[in-house]
C-alpha atoms as a PDB file:
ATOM      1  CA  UNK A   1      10.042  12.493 -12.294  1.00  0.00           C
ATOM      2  CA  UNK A   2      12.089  15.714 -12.322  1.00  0.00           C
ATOM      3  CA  UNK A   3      15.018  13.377 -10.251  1.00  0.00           C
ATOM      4  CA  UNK A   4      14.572  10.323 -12.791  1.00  0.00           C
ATOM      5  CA  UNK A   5      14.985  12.802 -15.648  1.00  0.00           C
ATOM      6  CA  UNK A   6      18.167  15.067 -13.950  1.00  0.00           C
ATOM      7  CA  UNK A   7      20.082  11.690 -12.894  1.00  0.00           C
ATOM      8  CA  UNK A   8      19.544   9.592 -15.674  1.00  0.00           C
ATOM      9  CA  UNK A   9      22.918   9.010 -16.811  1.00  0.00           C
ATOM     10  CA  UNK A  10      22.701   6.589 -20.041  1.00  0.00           C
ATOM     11  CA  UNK A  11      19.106   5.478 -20.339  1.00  0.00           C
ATOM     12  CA  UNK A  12      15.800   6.462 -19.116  1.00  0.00           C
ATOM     13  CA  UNK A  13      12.160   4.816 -19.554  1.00  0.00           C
ATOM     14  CA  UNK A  14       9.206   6.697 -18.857  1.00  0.00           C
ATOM     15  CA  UNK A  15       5.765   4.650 -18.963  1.00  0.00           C
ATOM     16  CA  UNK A  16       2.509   7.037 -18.227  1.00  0.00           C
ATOM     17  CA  UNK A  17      -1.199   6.888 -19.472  1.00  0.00           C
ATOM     18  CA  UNK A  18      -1.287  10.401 -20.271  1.00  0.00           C
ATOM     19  CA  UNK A  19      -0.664  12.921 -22.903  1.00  0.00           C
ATOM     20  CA  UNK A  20       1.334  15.819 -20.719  1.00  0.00           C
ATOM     21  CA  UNK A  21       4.985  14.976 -21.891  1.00  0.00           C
ATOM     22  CA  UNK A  22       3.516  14.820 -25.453  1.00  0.00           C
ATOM     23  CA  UNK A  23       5.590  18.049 -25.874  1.00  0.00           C
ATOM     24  CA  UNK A  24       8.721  17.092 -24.776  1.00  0.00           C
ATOM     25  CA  UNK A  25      11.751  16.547 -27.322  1.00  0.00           C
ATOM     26  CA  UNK A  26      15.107  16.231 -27.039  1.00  0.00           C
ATOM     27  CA  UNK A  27      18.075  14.405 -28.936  1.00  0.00           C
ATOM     28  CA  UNK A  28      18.113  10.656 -29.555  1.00  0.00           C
ATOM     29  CA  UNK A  29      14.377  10.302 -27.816  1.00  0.00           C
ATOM     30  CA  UNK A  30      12.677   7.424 -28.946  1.00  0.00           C
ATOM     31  CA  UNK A  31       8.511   7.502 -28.162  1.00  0.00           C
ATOM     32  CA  UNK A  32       6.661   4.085 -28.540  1.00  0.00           C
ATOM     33  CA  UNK A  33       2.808   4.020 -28.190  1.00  0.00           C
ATOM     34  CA  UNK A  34       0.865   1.163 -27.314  1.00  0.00           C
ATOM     35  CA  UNK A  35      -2.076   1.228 -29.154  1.00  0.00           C
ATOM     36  CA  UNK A  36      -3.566  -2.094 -26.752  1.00  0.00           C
ATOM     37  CA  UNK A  37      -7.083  -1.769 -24.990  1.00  0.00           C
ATOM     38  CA  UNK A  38      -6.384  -3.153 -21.613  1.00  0.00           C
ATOM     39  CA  UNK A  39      -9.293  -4.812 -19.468  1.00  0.00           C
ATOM     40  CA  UNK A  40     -10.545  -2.999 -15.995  1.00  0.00           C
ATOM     41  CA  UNK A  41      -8.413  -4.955 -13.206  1.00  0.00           C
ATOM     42  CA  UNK A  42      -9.638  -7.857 -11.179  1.00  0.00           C
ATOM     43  CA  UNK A  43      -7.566  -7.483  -8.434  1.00  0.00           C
ATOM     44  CA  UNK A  44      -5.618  -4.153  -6.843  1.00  0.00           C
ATOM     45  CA  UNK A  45      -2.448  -4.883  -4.289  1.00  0.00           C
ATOM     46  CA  UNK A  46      -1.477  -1.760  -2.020  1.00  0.00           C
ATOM     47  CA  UNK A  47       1.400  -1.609   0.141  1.00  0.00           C
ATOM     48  CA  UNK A  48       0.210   0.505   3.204  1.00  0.00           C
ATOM     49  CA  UNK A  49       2.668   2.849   4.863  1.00  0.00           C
ATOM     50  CA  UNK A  50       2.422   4.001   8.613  1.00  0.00           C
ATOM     51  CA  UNK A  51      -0.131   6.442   7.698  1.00  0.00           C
ATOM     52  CA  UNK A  52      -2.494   4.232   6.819  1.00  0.00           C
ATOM     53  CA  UNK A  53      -2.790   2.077  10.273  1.00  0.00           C
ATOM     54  CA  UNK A  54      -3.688   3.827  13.930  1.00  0.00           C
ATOM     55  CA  UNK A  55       0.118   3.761  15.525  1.00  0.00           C
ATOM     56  CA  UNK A  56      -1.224   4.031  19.162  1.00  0.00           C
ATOM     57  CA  UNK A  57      -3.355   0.649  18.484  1.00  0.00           C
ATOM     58  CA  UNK A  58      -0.348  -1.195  18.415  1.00  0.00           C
ATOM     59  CA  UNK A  59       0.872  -0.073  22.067  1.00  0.00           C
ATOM     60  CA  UNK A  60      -1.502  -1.762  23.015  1.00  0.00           C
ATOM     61  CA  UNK A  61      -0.977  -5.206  21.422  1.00  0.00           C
ATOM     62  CA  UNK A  62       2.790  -5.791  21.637  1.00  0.00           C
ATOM     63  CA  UNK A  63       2.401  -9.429  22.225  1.00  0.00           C
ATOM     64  CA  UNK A  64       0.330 -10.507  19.916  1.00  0.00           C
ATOM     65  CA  UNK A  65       2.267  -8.537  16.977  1.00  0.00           C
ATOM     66  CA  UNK A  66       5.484  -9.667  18.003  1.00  0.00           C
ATOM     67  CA  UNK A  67       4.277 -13.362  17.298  1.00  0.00           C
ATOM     68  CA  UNK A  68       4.068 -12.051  13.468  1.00  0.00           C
ATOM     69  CA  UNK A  69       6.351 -12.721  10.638  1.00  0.00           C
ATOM     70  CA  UNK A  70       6.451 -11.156   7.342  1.00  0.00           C
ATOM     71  CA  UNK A  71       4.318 -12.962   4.851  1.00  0.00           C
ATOM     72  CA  UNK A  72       2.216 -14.013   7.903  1.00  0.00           C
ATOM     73  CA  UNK A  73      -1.636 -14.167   6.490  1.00  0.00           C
ATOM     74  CA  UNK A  74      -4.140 -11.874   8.051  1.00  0.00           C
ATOM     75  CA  UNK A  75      -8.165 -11.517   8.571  1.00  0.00           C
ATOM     76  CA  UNK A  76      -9.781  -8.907   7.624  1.00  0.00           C
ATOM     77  CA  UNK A  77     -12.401  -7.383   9.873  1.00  0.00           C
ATOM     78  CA  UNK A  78     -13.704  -4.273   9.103  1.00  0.00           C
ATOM     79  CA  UNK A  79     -11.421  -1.747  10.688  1.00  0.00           C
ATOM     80  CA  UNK A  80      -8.667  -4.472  11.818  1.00  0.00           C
ATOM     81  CA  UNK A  81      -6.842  -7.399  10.880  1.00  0.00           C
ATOM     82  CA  UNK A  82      -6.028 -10.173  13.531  1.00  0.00           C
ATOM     83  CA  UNK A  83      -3.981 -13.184  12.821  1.00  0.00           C
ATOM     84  CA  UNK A  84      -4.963 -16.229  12.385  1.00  0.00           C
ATOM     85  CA  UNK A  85      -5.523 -17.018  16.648  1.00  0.00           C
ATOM     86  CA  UNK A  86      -8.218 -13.692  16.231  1.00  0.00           C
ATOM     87  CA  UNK A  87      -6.359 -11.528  18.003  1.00  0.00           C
ATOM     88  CA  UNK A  88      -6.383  -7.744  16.497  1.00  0.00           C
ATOM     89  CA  UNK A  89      -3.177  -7.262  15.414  1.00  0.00           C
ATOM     90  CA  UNK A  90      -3.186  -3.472  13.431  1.00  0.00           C
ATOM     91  CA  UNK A  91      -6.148  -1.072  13.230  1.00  0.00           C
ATOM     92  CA  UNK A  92      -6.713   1.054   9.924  1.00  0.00           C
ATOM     93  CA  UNK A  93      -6.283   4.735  10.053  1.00  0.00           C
ATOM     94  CA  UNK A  94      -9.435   6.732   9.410  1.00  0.00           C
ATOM     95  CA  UNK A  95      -7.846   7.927   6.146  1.00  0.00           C
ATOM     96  CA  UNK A  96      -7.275   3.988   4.933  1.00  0.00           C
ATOM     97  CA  UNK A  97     -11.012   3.609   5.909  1.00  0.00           C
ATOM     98  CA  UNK A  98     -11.991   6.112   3.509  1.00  0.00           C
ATOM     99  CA  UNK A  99      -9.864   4.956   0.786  1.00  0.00           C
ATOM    100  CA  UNK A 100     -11.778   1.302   1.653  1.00  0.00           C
ATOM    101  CA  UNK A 101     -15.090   3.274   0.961  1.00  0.00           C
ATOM    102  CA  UNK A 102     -13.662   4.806  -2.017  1.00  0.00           C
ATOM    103  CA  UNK A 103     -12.542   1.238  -3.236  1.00  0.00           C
ATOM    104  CA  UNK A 104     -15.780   0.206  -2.735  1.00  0.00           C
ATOM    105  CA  UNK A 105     -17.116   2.662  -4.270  1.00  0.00           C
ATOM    106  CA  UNK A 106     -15.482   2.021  -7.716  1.00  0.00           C
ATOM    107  CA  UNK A 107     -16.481  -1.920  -7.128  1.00  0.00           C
ATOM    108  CA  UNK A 108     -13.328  -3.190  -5.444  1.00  0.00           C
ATOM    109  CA  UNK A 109     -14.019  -4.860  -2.380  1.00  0.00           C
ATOM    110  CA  UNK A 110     -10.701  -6.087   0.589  1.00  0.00           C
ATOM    111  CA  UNK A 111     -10.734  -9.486   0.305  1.00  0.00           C
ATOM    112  CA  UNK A 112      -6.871 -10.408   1.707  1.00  0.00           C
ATOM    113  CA  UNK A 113      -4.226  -9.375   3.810  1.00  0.00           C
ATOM    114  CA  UNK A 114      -0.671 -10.121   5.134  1.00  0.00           C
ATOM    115  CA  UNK A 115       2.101  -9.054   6.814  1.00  0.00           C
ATOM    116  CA  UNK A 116       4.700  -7.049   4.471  1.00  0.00           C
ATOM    117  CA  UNK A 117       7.301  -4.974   6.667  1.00  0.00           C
ATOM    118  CA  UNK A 118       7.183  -4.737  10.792  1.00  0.00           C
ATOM    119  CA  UNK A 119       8.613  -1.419  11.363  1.00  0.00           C
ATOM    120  CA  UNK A 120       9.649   0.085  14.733  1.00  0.00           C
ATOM    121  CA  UNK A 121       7.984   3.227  15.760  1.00  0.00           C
ATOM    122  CA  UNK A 122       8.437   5.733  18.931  1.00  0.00           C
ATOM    123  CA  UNK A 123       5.291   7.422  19.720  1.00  0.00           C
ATOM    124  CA  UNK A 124       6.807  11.213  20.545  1.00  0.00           C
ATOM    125  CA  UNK A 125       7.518  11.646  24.277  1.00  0.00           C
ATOM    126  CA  UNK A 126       8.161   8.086  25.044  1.00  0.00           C
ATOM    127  CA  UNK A 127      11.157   5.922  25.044  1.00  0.00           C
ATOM    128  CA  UNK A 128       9.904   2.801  24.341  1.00  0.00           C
ATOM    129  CA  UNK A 129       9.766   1.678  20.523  1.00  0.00           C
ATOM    130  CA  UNK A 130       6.791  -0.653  19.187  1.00  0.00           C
ATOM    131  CA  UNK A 131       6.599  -2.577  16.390  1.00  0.00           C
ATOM    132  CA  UNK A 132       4.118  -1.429  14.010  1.00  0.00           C
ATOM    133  CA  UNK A 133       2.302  -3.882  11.438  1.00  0.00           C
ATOM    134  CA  UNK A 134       2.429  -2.751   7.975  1.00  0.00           C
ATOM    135  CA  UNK A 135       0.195  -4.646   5.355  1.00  0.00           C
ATOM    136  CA  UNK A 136      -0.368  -5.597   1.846  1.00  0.00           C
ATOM    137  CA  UNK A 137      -4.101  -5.442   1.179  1.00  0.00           C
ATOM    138  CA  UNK A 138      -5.673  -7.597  -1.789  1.00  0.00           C
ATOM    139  CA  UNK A 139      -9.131  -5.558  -3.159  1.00  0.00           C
ATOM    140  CA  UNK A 140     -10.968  -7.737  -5.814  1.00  0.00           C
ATOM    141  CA  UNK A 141     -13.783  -6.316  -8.364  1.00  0.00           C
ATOM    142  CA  UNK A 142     -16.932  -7.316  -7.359  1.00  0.00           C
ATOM    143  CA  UNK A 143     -19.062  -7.884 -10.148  1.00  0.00           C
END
């Protein structure tokens, strides 16, 4: 926030569900409430990021990831998705699997996947690069 707020150069919107900037003023700030109750979500997208999928897995399954697009739908089993021929095609890091649990936890179960970015990773001490599989993952409430 501190770069939003130093770089801003004409205009600057700041949405939060919080009271912490409550004390904030400065010239020609304008502070709009919305007074709306808002219904628990259905459904939660996350965009997963290298640490949340086991880079060594995909050493190991070059072929079958290179056969993916992005967009490209993906199954869901347990701690992998494969495509749609059932071949494993990215492994979840033990962190994602706890933030699965935690999902769970708070009634949210993983009910979709897909492609989203293929990055190129170089596992440190080799000089091959692999592509790495990086997902969006659908959770729905279950009720």
């Amino acid at each position: 926030m501190f770069v939003a707020i130093t770089r801003a150069k004409k205009h600057l919107a700041i949405y939060l569900n919080g009271y912490y900037l409550d004390d904030i003023a400065v010239e020609q700030m304008e502070r709009l409430e919305d007074p709306a109750e808002y219904q628990p979500l259905d459904r939660v997208a996350m965009h997963l990021s290298h640490k949340d999928v086991a880079l060594d897995f995909f050493i190991h399954w070059k072929d079958a990831v290179s056969q993916l697009r992005s967009g490209d739908p993906l199954i869901f089993a347990g701690h992998e998705c494969r495509n749609l021929q059932g071949l494993p095609v990215l492994q979840f890091s033990k962190q994602f699997l706890s933030k699965i649990g935690e999902m769970r936890a708070r009634g949210f179960e993983l009910k979709s996947a897909r492609v989203n970015f293929i990055v190129y990773w170089k596992k440190e001490g080799s000089e091959e690069e692999v592509r790495v599989v990086l997902p969006e993952v659908g959770f729905e409430r279950v009720w």
